[in-house]
PDB file of N, CA and C in Angstrom:
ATOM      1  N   UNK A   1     -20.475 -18.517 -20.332  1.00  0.00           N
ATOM      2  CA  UNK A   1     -19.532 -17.430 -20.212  1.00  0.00           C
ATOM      3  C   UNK A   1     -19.312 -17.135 -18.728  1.00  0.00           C
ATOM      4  N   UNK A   2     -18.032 -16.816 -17.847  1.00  0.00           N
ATOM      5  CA  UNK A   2     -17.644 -16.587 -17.015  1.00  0.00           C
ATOM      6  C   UNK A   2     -17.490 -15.304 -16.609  1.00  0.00           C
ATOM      7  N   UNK A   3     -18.190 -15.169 -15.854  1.00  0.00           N
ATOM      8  CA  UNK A   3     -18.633 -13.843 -15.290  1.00  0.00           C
ATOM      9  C   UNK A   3     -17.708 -13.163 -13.873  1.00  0.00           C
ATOM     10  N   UNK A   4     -17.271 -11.776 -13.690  1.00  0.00           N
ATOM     11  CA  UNK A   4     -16.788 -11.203 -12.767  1.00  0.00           C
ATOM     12  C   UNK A   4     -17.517 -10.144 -11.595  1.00  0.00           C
ATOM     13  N   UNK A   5     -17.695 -10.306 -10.681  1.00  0.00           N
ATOM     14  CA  UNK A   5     -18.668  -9.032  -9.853  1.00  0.00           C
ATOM     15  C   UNK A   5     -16.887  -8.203  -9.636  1.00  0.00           C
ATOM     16  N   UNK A   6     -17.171  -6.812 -10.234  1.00  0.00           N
ATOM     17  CA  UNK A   6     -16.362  -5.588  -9.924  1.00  0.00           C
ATOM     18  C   UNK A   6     -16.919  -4.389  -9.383  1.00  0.00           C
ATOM     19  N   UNK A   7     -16.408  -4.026  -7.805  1.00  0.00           N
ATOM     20  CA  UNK A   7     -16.506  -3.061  -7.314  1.00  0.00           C
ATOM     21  C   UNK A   7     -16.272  -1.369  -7.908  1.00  0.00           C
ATOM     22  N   UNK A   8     -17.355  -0.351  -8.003  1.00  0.00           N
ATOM     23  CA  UNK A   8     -16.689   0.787  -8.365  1.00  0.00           C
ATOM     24  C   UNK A   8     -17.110   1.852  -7.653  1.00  0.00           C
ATOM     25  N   UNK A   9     -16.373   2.676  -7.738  1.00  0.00           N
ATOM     26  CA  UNK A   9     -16.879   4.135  -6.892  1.00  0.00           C
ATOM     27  C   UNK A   9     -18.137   4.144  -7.826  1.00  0.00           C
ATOM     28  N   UNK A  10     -18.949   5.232  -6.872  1.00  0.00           N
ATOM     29  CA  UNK A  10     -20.448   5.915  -7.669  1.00  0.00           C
ATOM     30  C   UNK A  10     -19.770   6.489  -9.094  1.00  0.00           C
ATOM     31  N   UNK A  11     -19.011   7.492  -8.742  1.00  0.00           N
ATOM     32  CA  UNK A  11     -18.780   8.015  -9.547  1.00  0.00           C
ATOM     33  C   UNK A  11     -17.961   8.089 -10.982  1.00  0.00           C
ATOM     34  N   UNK A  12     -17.478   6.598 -10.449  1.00  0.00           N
ATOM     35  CA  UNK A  12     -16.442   5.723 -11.739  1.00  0.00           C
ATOM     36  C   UNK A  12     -17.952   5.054 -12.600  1.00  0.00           C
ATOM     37  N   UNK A  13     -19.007   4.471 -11.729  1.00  0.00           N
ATOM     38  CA  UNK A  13     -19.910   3.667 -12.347  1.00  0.00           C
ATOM     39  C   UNK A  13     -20.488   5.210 -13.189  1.00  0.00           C
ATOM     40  N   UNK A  14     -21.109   6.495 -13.217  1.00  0.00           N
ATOM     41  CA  UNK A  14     -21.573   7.201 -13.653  1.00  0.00           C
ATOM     42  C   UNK A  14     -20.963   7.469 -14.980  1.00  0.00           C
ATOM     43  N   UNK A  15     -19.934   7.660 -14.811  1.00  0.00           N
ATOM     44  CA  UNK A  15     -18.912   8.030 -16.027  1.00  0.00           C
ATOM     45  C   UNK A  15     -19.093   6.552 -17.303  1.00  0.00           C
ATOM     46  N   UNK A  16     -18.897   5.436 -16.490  1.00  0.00           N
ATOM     47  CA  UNK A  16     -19.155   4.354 -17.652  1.00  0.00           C
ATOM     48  C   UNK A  16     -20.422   4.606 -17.935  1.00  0.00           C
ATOM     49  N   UNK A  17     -21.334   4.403 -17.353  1.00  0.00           N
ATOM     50  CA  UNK A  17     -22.693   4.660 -17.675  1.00  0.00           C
ATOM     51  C   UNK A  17     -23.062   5.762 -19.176  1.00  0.00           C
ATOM     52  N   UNK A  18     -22.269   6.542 -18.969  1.00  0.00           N
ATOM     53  CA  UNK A  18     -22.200   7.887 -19.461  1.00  0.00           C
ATOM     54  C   UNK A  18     -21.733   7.204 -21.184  1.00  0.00           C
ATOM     55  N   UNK A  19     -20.716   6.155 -20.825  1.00  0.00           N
ATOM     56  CA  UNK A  19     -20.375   6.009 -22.469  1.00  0.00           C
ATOM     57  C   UNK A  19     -20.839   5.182 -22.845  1.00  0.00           C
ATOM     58  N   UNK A  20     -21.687   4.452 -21.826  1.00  0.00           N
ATOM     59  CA  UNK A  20     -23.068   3.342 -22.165  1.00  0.00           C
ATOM     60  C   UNK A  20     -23.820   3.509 -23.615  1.00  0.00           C
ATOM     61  N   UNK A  21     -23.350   2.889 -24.500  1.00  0.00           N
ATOM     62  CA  UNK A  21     -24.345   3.153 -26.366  1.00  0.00           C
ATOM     63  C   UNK A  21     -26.263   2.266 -25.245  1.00  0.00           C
ATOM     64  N   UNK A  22     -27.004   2.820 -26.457  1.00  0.00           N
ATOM     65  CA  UNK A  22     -28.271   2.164 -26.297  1.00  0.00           C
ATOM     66  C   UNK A  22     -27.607   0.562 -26.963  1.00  0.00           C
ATOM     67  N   UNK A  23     -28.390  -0.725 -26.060  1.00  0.00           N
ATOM     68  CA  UNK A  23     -28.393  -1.759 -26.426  1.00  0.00           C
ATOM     69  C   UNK A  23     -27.109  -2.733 -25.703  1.00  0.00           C
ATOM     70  N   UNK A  24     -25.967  -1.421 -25.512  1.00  0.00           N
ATOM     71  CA  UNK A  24     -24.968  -1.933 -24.966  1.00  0.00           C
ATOM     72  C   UNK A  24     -24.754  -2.215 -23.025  1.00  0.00           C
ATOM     73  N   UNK A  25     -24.192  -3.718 -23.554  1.00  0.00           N
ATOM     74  CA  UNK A  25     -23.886  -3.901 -21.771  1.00  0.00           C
ATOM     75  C   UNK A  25     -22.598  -3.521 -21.304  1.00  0.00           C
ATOM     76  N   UNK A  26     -22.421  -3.307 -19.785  1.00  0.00           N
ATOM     77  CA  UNK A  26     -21.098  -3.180 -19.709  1.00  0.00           C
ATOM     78  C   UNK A  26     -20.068  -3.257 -19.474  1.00  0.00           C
ATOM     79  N   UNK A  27     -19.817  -4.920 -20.102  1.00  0.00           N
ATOM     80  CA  UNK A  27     -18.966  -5.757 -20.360  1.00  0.00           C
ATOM     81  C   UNK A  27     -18.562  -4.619 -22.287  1.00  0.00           C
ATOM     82  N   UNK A  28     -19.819  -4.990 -22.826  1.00  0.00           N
ATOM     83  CA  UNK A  28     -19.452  -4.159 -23.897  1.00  0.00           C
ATOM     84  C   UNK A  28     -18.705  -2.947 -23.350  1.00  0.00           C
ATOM     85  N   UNK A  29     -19.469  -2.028 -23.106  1.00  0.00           N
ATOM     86  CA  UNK A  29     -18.250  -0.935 -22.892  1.00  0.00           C
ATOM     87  C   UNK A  29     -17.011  -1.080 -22.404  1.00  0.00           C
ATOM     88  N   UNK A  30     -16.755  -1.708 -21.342  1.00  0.00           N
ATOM     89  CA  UNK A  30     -15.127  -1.558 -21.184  1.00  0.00           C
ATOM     90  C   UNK A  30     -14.570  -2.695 -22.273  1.00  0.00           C
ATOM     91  N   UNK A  31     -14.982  -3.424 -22.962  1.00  0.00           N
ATOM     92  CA  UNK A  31     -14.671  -4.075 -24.321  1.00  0.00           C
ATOM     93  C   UNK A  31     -14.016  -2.976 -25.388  1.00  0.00           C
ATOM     94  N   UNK A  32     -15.135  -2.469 -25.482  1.00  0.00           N
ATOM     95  CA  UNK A  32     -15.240  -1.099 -26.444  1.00  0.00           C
ATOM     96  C   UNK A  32     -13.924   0.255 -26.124  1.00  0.00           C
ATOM     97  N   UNK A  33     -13.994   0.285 -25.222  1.00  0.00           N
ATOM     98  CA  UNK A  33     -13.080   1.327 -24.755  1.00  0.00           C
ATOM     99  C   UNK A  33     -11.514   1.008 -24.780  1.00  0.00           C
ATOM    100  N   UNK A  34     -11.402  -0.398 -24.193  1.00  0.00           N
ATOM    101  CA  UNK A  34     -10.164  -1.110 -24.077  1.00  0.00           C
ATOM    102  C   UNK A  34      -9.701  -1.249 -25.832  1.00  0.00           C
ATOM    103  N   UNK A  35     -10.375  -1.407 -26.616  1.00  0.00           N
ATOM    104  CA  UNK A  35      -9.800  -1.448 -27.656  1.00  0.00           C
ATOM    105  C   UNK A  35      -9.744  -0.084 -28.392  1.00  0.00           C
ATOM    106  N   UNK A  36     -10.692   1.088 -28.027  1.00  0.00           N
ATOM    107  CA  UNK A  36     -10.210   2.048 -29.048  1.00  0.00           C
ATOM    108  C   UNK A  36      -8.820   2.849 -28.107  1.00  0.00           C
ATOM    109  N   UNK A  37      -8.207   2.147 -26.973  1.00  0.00           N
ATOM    110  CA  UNK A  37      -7.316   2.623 -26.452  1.00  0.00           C
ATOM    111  C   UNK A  37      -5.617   1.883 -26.523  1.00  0.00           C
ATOM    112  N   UNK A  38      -6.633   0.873 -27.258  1.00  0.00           N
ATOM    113  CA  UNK A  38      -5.051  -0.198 -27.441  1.00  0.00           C
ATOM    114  C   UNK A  38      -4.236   0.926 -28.631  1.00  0.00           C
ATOM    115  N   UNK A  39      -3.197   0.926 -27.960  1.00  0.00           N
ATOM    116  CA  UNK A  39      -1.979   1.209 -29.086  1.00  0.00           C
ATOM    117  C   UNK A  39      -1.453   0.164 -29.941  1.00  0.00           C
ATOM    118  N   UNK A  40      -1.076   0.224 -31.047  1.00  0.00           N
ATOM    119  CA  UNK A  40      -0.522  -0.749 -32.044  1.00  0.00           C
ATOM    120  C   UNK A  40       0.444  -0.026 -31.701  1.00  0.00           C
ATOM    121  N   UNK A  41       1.724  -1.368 -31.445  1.00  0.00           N
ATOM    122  CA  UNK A  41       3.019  -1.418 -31.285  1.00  0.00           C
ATOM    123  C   UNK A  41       3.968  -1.024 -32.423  1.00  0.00           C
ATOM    124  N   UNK A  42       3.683  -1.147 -33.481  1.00  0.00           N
ATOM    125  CA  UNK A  42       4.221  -0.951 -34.836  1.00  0.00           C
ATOM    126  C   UNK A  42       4.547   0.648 -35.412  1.00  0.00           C
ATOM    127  N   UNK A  43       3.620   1.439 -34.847  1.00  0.00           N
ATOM    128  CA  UNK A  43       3.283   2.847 -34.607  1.00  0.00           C
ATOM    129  C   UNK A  43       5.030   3.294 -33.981  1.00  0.00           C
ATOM    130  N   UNK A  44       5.429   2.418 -33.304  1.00  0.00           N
ATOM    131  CA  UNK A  44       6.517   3.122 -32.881  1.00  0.00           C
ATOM    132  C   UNK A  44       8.096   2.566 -33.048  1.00  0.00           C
ATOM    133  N   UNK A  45       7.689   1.333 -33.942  1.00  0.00           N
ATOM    134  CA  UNK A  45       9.124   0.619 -34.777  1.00  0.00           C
ATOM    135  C   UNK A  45       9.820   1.981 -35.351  1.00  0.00           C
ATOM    136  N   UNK A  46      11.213   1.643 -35.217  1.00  0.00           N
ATOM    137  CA  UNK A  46      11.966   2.544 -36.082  1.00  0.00           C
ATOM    138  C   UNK A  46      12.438   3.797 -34.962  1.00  0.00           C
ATOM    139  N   UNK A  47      11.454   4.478 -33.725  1.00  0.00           N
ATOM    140  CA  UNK A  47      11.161   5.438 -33.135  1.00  0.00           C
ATOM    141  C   UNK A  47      12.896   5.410 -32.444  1.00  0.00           C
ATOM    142  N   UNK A  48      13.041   4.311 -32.041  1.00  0.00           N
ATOM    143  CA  UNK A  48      14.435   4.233 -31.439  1.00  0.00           C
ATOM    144  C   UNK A  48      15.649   3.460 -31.712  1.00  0.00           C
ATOM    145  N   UNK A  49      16.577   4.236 -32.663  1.00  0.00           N
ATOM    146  CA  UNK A  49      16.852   3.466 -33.121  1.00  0.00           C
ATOM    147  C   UNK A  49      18.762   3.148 -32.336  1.00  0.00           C
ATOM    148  N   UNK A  50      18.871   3.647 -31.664  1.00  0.00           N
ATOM    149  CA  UNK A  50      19.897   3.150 -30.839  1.00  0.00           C
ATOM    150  C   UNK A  50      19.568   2.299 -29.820  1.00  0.00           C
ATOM    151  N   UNK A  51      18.530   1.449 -29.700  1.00  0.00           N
ATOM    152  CA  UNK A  51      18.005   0.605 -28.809  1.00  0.00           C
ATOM    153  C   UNK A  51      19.407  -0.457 -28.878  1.00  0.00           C
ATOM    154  N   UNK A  52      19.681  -0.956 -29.864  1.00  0.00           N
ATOM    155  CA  UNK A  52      21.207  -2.063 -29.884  1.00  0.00           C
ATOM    156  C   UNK A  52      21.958  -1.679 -28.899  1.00  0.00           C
ATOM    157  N   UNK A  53      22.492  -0.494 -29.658  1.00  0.00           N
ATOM    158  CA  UNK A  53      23.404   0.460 -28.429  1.00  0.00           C
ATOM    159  C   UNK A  53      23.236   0.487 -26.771  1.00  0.00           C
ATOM    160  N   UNK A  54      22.173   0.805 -26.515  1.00  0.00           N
ATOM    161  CA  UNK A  54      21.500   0.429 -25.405  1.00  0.00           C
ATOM    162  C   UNK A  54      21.492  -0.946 -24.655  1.00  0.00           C
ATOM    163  N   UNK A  55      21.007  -2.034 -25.706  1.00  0.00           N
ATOM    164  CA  UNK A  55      21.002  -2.872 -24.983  1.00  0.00           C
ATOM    165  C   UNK A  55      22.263  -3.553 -24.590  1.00  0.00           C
ATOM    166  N   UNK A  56      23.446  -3.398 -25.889  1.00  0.00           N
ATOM    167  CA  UNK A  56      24.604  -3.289 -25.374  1.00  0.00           C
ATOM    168  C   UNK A  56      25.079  -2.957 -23.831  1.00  0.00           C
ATOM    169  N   UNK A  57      24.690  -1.911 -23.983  1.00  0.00           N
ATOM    170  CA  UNK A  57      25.288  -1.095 -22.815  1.00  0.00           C
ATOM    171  C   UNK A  57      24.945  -1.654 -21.155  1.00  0.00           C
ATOM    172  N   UNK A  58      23.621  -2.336 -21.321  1.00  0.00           N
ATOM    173  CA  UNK A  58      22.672  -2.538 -20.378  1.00  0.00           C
ATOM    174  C   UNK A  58      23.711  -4.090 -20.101  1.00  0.00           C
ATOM    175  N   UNK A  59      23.685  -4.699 -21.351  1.00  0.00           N
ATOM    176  CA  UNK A  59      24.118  -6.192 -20.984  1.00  0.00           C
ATOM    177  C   UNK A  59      25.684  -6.205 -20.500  1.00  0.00           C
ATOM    178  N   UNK A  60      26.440  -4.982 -20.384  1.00  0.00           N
ATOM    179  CA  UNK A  60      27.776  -4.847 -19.944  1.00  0.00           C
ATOM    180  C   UNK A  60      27.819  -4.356 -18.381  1.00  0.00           C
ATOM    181  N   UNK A  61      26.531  -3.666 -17.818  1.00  0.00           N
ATOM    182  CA  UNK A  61      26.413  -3.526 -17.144  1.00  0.00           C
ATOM    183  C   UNK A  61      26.229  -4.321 -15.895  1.00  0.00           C
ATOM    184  N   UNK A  62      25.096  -5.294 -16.742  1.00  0.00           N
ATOM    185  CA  UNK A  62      24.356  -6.543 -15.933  1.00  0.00           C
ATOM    186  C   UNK A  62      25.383  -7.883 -15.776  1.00  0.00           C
ATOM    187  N   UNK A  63      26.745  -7.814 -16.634  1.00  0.00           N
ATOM    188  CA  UNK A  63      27.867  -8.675 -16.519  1.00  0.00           C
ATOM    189  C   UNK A  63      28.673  -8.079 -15.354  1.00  0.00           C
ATOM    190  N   UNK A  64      28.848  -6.649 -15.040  1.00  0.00           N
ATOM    191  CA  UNK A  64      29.616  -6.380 -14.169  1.00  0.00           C
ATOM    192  C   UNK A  64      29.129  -6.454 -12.412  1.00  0.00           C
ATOM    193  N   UNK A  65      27.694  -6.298 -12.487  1.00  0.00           N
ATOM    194  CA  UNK A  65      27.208  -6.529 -11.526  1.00  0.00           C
ATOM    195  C   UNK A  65      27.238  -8.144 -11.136  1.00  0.00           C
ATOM    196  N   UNK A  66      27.132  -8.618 -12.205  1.00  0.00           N
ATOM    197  CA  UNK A  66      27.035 -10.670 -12.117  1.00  0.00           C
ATOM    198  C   UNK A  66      28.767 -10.250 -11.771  1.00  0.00           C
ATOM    199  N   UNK A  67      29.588 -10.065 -11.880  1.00  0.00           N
ATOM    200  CA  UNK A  67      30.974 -10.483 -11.510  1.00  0.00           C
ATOM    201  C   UNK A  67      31.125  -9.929 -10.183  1.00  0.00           C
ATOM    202  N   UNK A  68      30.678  -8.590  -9.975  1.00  0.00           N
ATOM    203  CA  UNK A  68      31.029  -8.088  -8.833  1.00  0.00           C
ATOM    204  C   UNK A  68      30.565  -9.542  -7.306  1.00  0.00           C
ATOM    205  N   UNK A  69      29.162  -9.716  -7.714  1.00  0.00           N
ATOM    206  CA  UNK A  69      28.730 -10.486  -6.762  1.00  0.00           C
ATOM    207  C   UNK A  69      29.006 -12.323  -6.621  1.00  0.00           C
ATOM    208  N   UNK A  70      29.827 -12.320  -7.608  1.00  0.00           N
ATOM    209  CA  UNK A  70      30.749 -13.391  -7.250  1.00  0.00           C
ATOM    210  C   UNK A  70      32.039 -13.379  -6.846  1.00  0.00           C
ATOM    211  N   UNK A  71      32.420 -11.917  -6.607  1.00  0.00           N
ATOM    212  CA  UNK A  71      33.739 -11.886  -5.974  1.00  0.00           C
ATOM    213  C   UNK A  71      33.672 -11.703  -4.736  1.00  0.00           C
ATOM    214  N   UNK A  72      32.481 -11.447  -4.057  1.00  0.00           N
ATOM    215  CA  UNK A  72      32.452 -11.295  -2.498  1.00  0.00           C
ATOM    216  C   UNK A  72      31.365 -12.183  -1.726  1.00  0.00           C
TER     217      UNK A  72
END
């Protein structure tokens, strides 16, 4: 397994320490943490639903700028 040396403040290392379980290393913890912080993407399907509209809008935009800069 491939290993990283990471620099931390005292006080960043205290705080991990702090959510240190018995048994656990801490590779585990920021393992552990990183995932009860992942968001599932799916959670927010549906949330916007004029995104088309949008991207419409965006890709009419990004054509006028592509034309502008071939006219000069």
């Amino acid at each position: 397994m491939a290993t990283k040396t990471v620099s931390l403040r005292k006080s960043s290392y205290e705080k991990l320490e702090k959510l240190k379980k018995e048994g656990e290393s801490f590779s585990d913890v920021v393992d552990r943490i990183s995932e009860e912080h992942k968001q599932d993407l799916k959670q927010f399907s549906g949330t916007f639903p004029e995104i088309g509209e949008v991207e419409d809008q965006l890709q009419k935009e990004r054509d006028k700028i592509e034309a502008r800069s071939f006219e000069g």
